[in-house]
PDB file of N, CA and C in Angstrom:
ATOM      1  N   UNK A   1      15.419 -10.298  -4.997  1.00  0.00           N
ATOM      2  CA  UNK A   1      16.116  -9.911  -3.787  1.00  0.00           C
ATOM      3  C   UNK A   1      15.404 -10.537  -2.593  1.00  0.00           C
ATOM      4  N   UNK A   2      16.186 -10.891  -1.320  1.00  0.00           N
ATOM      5  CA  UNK A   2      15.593 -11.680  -0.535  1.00  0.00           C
ATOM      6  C   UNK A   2      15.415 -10.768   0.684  1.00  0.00           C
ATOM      7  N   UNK A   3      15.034 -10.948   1.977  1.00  0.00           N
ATOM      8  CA  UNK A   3      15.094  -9.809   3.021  1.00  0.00           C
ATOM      9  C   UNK A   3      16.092  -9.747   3.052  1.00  0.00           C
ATOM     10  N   UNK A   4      16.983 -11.053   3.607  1.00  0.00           N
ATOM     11  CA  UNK A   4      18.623 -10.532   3.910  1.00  0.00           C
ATOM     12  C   UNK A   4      19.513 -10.053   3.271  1.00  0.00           C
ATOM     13  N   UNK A   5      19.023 -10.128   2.188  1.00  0.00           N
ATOM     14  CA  UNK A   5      20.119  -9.211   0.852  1.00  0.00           C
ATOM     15  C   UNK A   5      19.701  -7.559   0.797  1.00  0.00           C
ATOM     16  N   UNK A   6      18.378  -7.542   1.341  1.00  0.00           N
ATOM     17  CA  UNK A   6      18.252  -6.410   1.301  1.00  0.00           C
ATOM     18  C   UNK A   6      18.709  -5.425   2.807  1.00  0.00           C
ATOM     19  N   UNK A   7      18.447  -6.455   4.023  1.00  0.00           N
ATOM     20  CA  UNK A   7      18.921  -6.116   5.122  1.00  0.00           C
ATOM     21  C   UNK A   7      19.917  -5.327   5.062  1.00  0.00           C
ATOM     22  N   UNK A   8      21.205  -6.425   4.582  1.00  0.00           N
ATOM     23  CA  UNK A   8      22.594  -6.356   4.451  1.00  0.00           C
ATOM     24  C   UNK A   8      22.895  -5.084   3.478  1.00  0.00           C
ATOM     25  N   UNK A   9      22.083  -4.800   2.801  1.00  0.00           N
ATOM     26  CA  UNK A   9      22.656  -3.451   1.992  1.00  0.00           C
ATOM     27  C   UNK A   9      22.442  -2.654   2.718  1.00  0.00           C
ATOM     28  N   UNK A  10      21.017  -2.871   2.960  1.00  0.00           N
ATOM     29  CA  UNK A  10      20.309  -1.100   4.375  1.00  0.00           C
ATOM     30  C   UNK A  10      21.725  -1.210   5.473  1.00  0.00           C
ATOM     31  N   UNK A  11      22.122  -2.088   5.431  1.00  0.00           N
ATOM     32  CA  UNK A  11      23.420  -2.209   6.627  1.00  0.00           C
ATOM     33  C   UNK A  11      24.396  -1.599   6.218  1.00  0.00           C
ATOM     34  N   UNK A  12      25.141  -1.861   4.959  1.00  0.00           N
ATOM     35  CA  UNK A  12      26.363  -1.370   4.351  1.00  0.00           C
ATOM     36  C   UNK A  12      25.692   0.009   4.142  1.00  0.00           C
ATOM     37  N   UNK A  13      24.401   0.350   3.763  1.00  0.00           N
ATOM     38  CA  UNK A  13      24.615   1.849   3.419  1.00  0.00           C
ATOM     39  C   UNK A  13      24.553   3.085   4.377  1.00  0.00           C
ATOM     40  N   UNK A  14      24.275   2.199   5.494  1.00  0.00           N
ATOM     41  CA  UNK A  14      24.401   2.980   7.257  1.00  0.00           C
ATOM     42  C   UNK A  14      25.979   3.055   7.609  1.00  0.00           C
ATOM     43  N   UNK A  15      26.597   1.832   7.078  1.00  0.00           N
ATOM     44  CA  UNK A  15      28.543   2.192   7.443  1.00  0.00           C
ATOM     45  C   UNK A  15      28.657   3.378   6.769  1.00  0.00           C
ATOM     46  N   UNK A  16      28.127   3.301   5.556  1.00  0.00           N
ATOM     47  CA  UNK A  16      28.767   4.258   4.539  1.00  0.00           C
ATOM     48  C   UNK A  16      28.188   5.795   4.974  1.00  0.00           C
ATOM     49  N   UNK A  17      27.269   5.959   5.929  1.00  0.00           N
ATOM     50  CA  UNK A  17      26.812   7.080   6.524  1.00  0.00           C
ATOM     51  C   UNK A  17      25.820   7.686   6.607  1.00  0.00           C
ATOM     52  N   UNK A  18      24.958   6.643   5.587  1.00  0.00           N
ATOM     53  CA  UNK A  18      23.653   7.433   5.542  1.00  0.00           C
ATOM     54  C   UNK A  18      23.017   6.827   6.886  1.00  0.00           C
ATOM     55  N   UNK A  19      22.004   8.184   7.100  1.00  0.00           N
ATOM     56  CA  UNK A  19      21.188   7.805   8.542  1.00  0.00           C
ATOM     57  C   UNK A  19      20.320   6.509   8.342  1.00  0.00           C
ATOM     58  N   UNK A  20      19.764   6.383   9.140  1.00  0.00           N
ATOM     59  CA  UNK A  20      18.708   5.337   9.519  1.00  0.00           C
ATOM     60  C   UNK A  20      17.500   5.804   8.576  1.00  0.00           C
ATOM     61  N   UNK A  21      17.179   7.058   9.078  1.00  0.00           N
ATOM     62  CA  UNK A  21      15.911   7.552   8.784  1.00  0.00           C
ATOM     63  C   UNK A  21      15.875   8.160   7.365  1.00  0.00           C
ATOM     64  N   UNK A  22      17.018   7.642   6.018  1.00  0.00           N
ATOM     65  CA  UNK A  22      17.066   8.466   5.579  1.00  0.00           C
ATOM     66  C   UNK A  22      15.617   7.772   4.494  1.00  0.00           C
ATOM     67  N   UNK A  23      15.166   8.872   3.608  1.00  0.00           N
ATOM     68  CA  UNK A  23      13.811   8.242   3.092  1.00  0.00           C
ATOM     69  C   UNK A  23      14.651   7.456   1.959  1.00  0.00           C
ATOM     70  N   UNK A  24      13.808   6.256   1.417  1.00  0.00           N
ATOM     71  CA  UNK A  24      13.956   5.678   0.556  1.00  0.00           C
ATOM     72  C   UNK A  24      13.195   5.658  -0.883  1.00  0.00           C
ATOM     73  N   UNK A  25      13.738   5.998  -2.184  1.00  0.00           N
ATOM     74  CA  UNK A  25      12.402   5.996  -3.245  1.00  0.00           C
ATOM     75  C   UNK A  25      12.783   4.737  -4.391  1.00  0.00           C
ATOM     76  N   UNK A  26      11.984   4.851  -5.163  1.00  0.00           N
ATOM     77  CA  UNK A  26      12.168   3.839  -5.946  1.00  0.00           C
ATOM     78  C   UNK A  26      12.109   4.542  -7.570  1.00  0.00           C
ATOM     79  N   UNK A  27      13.247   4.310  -8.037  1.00  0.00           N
ATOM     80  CA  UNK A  27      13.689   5.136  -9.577  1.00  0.00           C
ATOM     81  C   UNK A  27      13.210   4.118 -10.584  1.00  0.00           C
ATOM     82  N   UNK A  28      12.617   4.310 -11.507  1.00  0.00           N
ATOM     83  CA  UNK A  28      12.543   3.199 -12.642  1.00  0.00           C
ATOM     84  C   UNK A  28      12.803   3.315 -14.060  1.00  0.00           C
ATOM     85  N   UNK A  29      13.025   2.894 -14.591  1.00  0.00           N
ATOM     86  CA  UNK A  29      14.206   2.628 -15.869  1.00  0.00           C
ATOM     87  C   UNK A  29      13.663   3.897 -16.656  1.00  0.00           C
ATOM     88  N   UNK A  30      12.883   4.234 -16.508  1.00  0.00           N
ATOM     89  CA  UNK A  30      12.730   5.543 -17.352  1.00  0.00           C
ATOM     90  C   UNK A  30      12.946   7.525 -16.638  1.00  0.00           C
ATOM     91  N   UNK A  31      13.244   6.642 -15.781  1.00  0.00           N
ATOM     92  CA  UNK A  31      14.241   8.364 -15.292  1.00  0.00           C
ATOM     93  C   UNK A  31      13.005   8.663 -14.160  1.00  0.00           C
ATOM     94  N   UNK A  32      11.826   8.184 -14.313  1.00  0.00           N
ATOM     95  CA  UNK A  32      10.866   8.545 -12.861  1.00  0.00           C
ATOM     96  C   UNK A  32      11.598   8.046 -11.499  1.00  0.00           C
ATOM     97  N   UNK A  33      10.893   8.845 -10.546  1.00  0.00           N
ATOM     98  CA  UNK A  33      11.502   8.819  -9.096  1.00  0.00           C
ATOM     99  C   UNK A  33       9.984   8.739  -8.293  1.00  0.00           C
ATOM    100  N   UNK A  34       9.373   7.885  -7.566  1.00  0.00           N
ATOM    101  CA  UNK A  34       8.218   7.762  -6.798  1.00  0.00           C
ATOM    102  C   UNK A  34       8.984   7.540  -5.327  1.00  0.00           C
ATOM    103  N   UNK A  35       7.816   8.483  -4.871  1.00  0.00           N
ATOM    104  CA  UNK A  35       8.900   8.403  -2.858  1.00  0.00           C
ATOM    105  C   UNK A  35       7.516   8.047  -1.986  1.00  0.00           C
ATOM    106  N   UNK A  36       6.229   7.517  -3.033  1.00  0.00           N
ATOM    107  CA  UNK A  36       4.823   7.307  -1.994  1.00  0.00           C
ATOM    108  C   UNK A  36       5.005   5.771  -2.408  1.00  0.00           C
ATOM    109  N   UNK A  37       5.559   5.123  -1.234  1.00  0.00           N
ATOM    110  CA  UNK A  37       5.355   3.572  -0.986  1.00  0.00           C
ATOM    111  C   UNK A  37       5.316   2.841  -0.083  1.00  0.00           C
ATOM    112  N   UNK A  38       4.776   1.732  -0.174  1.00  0.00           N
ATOM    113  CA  UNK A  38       4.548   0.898   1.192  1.00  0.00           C
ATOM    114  C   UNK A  38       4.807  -0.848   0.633  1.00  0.00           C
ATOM    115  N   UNK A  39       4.985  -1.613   2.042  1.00  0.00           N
ATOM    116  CA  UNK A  39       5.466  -2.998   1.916  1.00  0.00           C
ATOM    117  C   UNK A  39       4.283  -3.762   2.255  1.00  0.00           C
ATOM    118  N   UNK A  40       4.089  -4.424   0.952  1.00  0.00           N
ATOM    119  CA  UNK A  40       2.658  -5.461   1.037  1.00  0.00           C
ATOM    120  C   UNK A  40       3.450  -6.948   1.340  1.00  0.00           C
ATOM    121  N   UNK A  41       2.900  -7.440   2.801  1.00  0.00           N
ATOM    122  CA  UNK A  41       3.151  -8.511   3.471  1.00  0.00           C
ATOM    123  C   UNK A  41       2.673  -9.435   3.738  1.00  0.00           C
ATOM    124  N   UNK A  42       1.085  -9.502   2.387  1.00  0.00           N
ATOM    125  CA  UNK A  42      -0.183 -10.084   2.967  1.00  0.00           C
ATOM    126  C   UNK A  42      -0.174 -11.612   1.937  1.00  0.00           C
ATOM    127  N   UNK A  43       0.496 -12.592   2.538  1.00  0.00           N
ATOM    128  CA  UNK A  43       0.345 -13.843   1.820  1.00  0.00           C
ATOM    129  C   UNK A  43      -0.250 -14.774   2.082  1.00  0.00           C
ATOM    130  N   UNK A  44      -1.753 -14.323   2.313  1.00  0.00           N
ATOM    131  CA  UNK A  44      -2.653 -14.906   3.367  1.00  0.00           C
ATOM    132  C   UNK A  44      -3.614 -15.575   1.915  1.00  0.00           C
ATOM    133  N   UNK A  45      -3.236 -15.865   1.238  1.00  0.00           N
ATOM    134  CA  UNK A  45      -3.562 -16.213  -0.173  1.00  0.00           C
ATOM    135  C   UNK A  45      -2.406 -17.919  -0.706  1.00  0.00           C
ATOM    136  N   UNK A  46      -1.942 -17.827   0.296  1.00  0.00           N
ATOM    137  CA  UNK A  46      -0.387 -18.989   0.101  1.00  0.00           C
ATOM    138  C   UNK A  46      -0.293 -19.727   1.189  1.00  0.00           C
ATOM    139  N   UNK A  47      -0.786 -20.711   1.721  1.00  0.00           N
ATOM    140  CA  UNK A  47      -0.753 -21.553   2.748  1.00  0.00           C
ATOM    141  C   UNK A  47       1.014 -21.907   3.093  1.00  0.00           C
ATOM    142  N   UNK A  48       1.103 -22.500   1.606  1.00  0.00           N
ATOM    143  CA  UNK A  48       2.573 -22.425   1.716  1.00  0.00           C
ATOM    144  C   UNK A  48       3.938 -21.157   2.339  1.00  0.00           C
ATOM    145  N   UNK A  49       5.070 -21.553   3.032  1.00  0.00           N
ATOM    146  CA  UNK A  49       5.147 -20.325   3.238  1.00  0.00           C
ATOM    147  C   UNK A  49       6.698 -20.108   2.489  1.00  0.00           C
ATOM    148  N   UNK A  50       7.298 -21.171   1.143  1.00  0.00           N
ATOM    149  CA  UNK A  50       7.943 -21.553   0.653  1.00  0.00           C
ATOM    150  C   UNK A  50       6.835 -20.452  -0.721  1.00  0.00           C
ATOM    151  N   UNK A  51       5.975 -20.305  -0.830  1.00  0.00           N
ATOM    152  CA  UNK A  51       5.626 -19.178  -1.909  1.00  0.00           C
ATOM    153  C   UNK A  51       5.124 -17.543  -1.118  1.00  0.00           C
ATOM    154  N   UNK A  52       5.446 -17.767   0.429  1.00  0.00           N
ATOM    155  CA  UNK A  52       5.128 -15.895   0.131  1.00  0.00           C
ATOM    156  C   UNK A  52       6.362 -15.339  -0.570  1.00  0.00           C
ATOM    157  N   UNK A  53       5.439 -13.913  -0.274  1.00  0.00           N
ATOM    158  CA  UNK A  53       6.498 -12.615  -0.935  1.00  0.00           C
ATOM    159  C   UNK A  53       6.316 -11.613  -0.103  1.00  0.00           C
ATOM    160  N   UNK A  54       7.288 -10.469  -0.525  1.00  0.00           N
ATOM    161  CA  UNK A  54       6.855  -9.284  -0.322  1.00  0.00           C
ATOM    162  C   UNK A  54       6.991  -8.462  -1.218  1.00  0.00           C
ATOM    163  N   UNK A  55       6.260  -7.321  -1.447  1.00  0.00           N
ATOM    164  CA  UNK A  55       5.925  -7.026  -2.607  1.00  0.00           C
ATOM    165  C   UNK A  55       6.105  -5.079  -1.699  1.00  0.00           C
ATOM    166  N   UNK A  56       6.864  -4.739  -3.131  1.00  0.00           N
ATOM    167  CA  UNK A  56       7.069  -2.463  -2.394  1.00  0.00           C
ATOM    168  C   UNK A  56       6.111  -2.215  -3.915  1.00  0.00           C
ATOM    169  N   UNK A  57       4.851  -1.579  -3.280  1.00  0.00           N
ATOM    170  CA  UNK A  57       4.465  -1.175  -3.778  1.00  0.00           C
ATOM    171  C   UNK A  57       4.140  -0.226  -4.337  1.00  0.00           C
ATOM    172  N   UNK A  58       4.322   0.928  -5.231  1.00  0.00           N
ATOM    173  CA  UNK A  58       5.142   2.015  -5.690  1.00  0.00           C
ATOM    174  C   UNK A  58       3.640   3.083  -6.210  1.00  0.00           C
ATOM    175  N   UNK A  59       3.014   3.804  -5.488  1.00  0.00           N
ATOM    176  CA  UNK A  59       2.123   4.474  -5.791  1.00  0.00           C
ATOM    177  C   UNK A  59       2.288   6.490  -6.510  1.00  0.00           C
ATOM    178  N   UNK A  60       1.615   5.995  -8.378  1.00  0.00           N
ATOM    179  CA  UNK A  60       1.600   7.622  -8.451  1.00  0.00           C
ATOM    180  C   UNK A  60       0.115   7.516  -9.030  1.00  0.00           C
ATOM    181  N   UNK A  61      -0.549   8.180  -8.629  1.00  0.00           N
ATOM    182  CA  UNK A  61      -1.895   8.390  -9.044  1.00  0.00           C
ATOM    183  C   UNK A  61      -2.733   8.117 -10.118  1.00  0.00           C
ATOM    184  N   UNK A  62      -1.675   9.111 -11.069  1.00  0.00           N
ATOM    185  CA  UNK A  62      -2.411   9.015 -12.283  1.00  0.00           C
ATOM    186  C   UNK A  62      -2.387   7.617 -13.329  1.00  0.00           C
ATOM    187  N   UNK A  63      -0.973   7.088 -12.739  1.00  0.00           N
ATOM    188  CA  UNK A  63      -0.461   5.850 -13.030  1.00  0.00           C
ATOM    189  C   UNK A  63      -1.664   5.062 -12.547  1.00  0.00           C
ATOM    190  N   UNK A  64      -1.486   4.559 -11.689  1.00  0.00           N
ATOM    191  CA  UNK A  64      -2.780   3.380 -11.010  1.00  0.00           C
ATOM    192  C   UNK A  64      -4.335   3.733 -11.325  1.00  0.00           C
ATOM    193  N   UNK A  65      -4.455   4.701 -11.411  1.00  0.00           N
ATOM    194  CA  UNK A  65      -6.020   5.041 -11.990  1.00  0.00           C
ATOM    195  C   UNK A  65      -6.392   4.757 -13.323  1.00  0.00           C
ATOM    196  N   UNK A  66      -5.431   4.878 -14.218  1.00  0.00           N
ATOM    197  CA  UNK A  66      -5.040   4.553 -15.632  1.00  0.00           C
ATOM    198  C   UNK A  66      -4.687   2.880 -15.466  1.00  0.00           C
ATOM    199  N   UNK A  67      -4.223   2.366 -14.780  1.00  0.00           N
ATOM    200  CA  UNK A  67      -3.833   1.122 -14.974  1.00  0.00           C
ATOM    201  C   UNK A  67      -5.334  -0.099 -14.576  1.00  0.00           C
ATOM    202  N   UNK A  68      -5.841   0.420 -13.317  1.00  0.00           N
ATOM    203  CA  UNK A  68      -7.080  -0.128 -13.265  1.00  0.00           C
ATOM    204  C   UNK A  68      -7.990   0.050 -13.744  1.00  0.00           C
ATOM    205  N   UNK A  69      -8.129   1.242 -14.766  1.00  0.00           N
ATOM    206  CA  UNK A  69      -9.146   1.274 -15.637  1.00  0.00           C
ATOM    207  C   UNK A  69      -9.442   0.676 -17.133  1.00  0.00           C
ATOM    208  N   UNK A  70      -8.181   0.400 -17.208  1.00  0.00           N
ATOM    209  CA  UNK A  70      -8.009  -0.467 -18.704  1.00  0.00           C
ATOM    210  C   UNK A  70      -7.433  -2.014 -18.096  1.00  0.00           C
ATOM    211  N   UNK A  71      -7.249  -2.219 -17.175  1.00  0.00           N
ATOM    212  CA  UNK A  71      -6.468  -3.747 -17.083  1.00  0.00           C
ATOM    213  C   UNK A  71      -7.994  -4.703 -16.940  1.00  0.00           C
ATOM    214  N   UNK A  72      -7.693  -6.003 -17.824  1.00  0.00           N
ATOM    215  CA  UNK A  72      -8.629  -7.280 -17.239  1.00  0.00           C
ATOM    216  C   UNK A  72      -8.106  -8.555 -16.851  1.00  0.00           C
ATOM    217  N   UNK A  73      -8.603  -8.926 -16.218  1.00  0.00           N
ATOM    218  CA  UNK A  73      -7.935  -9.788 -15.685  1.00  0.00           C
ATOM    219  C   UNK A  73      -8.788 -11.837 -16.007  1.00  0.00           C
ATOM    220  N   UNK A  74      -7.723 -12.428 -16.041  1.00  0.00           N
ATOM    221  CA  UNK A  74      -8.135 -13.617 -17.089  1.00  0.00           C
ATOM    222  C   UNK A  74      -7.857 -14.744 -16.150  1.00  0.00           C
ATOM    223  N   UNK A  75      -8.613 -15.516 -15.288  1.00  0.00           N
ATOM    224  CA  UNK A  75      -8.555 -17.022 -14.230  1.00  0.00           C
ATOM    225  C   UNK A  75      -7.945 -17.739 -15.283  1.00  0.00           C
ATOM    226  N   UNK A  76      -6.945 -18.742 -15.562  1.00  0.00           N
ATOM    227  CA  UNK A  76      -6.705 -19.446 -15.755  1.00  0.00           C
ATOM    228  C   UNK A  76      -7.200 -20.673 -15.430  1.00  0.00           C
ATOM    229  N   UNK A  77      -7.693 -20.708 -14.234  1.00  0.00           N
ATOM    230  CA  UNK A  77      -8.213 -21.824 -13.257  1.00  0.00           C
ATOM    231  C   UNK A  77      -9.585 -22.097 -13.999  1.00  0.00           C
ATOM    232  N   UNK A  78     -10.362 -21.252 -14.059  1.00  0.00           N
ATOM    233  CA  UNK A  78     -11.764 -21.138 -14.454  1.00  0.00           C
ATOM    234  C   UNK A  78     -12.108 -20.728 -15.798  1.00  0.00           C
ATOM    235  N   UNK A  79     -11.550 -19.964 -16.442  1.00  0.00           N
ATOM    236  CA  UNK A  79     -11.499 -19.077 -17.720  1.00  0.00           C
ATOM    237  C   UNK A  79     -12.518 -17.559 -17.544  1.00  0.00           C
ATOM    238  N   UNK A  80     -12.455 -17.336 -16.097  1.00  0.00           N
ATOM    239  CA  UNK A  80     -13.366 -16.667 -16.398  1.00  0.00           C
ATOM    240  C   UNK A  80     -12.369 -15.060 -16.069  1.00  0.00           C
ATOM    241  N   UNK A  81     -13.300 -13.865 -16.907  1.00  0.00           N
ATOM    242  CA  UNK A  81     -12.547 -12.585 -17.231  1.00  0.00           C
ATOM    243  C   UNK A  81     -13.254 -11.444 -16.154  1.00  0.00           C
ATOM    244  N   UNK A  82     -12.064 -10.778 -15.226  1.00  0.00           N
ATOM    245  CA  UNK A  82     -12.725  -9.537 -14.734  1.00  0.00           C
ATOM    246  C   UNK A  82     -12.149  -8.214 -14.923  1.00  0.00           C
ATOM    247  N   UNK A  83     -12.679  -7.241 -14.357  1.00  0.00           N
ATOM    248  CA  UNK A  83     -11.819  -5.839 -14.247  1.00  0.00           C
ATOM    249  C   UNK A  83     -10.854  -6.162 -13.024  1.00  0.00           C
ATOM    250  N   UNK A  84      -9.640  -5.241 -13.097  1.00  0.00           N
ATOM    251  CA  UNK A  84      -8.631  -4.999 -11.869  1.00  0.00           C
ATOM    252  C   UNK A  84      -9.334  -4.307 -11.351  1.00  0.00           C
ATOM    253  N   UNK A  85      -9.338  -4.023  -9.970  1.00  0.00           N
ATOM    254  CA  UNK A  85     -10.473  -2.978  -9.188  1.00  0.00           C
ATOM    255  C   UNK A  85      -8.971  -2.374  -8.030  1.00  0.00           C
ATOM    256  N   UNK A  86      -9.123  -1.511  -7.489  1.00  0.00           N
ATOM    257  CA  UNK A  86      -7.849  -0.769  -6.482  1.00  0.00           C
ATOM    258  C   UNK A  86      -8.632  -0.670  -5.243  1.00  0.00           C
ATOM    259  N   UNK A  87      -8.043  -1.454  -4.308  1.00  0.00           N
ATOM    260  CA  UNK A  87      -7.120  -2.122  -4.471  1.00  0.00           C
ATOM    261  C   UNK A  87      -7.447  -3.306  -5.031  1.00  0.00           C
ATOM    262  N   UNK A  88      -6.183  -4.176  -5.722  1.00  0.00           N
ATOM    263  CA  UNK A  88      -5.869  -5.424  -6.928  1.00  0.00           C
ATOM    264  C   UNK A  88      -7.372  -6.512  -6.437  1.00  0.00           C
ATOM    265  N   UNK A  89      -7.680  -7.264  -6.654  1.00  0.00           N
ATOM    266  CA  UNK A  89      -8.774  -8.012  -6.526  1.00  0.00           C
ATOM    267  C   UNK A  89      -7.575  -9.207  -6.479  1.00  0.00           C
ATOM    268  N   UNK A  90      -8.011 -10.063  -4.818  1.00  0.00           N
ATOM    269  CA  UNK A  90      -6.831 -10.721  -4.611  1.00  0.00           C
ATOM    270  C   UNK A  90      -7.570 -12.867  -5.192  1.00  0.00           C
ATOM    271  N   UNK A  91      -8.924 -12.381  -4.821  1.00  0.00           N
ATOM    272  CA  UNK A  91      -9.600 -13.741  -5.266  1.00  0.00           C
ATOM    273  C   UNK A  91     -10.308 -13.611  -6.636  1.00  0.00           C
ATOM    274  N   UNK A  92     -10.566 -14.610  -7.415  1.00  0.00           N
ATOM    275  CA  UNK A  92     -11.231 -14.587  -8.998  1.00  0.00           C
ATOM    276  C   UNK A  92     -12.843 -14.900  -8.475  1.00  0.00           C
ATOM    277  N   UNK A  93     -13.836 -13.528  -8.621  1.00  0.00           N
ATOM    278  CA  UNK A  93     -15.108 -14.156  -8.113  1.00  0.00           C
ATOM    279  C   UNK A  93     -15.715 -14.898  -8.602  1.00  0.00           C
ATOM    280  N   UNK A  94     -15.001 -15.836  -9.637  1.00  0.00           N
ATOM    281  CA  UNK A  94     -15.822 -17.341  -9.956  1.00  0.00           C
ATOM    282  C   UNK A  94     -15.620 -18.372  -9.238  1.00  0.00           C
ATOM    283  N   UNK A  95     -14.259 -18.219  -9.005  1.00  0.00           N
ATOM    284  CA  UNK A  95     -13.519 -20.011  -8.627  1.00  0.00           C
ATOM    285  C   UNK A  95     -12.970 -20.038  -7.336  1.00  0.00           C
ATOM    286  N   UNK A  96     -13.109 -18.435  -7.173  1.00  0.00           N
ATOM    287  CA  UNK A  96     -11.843 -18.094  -5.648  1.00  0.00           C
ATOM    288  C   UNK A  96     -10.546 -18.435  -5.556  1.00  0.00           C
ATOM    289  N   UNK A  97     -10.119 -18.544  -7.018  1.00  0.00           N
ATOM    290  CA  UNK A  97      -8.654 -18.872  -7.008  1.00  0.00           C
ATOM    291  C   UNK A  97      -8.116 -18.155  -6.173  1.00  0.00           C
ATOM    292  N   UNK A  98      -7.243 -17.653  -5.693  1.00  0.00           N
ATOM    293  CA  UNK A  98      -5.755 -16.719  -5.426  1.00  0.00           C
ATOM    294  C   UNK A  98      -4.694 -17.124  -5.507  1.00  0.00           C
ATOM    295  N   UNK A  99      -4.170 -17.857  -6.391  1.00  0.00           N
ATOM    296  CA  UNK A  99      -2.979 -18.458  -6.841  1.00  0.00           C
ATOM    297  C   UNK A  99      -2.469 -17.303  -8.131  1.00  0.00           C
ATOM    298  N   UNK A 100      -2.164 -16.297  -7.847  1.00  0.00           N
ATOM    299  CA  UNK A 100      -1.700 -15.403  -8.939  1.00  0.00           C
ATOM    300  C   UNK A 100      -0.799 -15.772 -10.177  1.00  0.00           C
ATOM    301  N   UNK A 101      -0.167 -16.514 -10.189  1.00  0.00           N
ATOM    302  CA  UNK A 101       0.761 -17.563 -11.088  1.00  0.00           C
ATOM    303  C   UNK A 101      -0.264 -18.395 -11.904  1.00  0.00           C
ATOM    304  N   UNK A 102      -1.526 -18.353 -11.737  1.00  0.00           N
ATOM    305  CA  UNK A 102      -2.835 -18.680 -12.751  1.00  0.00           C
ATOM    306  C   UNK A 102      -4.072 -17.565 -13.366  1.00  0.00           C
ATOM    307  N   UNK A 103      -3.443 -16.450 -12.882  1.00  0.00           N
ATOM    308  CA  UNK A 103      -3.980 -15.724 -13.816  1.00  0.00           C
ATOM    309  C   UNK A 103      -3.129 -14.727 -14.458  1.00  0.00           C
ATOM    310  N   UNK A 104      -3.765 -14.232 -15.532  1.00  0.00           N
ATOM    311  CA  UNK A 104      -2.756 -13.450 -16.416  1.00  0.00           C
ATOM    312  C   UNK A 104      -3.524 -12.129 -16.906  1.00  0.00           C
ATOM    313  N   UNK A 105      -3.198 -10.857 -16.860  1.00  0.00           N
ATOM    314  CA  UNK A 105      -3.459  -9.351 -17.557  1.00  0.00           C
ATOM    315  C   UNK A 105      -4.006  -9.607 -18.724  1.00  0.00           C
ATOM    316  N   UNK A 106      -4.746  -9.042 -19.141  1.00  0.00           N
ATOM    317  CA  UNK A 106      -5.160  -8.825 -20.766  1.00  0.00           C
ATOM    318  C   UNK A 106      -5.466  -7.676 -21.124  1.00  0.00           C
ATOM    319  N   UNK A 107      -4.537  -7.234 -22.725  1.00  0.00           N
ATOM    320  CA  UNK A 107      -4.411  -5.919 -22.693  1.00  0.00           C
ATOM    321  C   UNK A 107      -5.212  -5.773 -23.897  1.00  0.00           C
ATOM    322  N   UNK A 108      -5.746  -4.746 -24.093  1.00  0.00           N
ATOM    323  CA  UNK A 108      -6.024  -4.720 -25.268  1.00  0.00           C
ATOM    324  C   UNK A 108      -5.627  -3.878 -26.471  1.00  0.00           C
ATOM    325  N   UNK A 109      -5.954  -3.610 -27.571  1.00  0.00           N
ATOM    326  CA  UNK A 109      -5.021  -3.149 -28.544  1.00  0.00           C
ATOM    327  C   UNK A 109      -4.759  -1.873 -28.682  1.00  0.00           C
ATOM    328  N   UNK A 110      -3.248  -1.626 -28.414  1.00  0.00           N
ATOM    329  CA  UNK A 110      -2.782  -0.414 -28.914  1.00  0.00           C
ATOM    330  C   UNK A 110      -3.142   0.776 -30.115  1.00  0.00           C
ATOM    331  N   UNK A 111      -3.279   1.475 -29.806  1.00  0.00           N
ATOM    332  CA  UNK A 111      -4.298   2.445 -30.645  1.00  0.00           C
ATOM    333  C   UNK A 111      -3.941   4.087 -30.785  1.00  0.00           C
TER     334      UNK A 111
END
């Protein structure tokens, strides 16, 4: 989705009557509903401006505490392996990559 696609809906769904202010949450395929979020705008990692993003970032506690405690994270650039730390660790402290499209999660085995 792009801003203006998203604009244009927040637009159509104000004809249709909902307020301005009404809150917004984010539902995900498994029937959860999270209403603690915020818009990460920081593409200060992308010179280019043909690769930012924006990114809604969807916070439940127990979720993200659990997720940074088991996630590692793998440079492609360098080969070298770290922990996810919260907030995300945006450079690889070997190589200083931040090209996220070169590194990849590593999970380990289901158990």
């Amino acid at each position: 989705m792009t801003i203006q696609e998203l604009i244009d809906q927040l637009k159509a769904a104000i004809k249709k009557g909902y307020k301005p202010d009404t809150r917004i949450c984010v539902d995900t395929m498994n029937g959860d509903s999270h209403w603690d979020m915020s818009l990460d705008t920081d593409s200060s990692g992308y010179p280019d401006k043909d690769q930012w993003k924006i990114a809604i970032n969807v916070y439940e506690d127990k979720v993200w505490k659990e997720r940074y405690e088991k996630l590692t994270v793998h440079c492609l650039k360098c080969d070298e392996v770290y922990k996810e730390t919260d907030p995300p660790v945006e450079v690889c402290p070997s190589c200083s990559n931040t090209d996220k499209n070169k590194t990849v999660y590593l999970q380990g085995e289901q158990g």
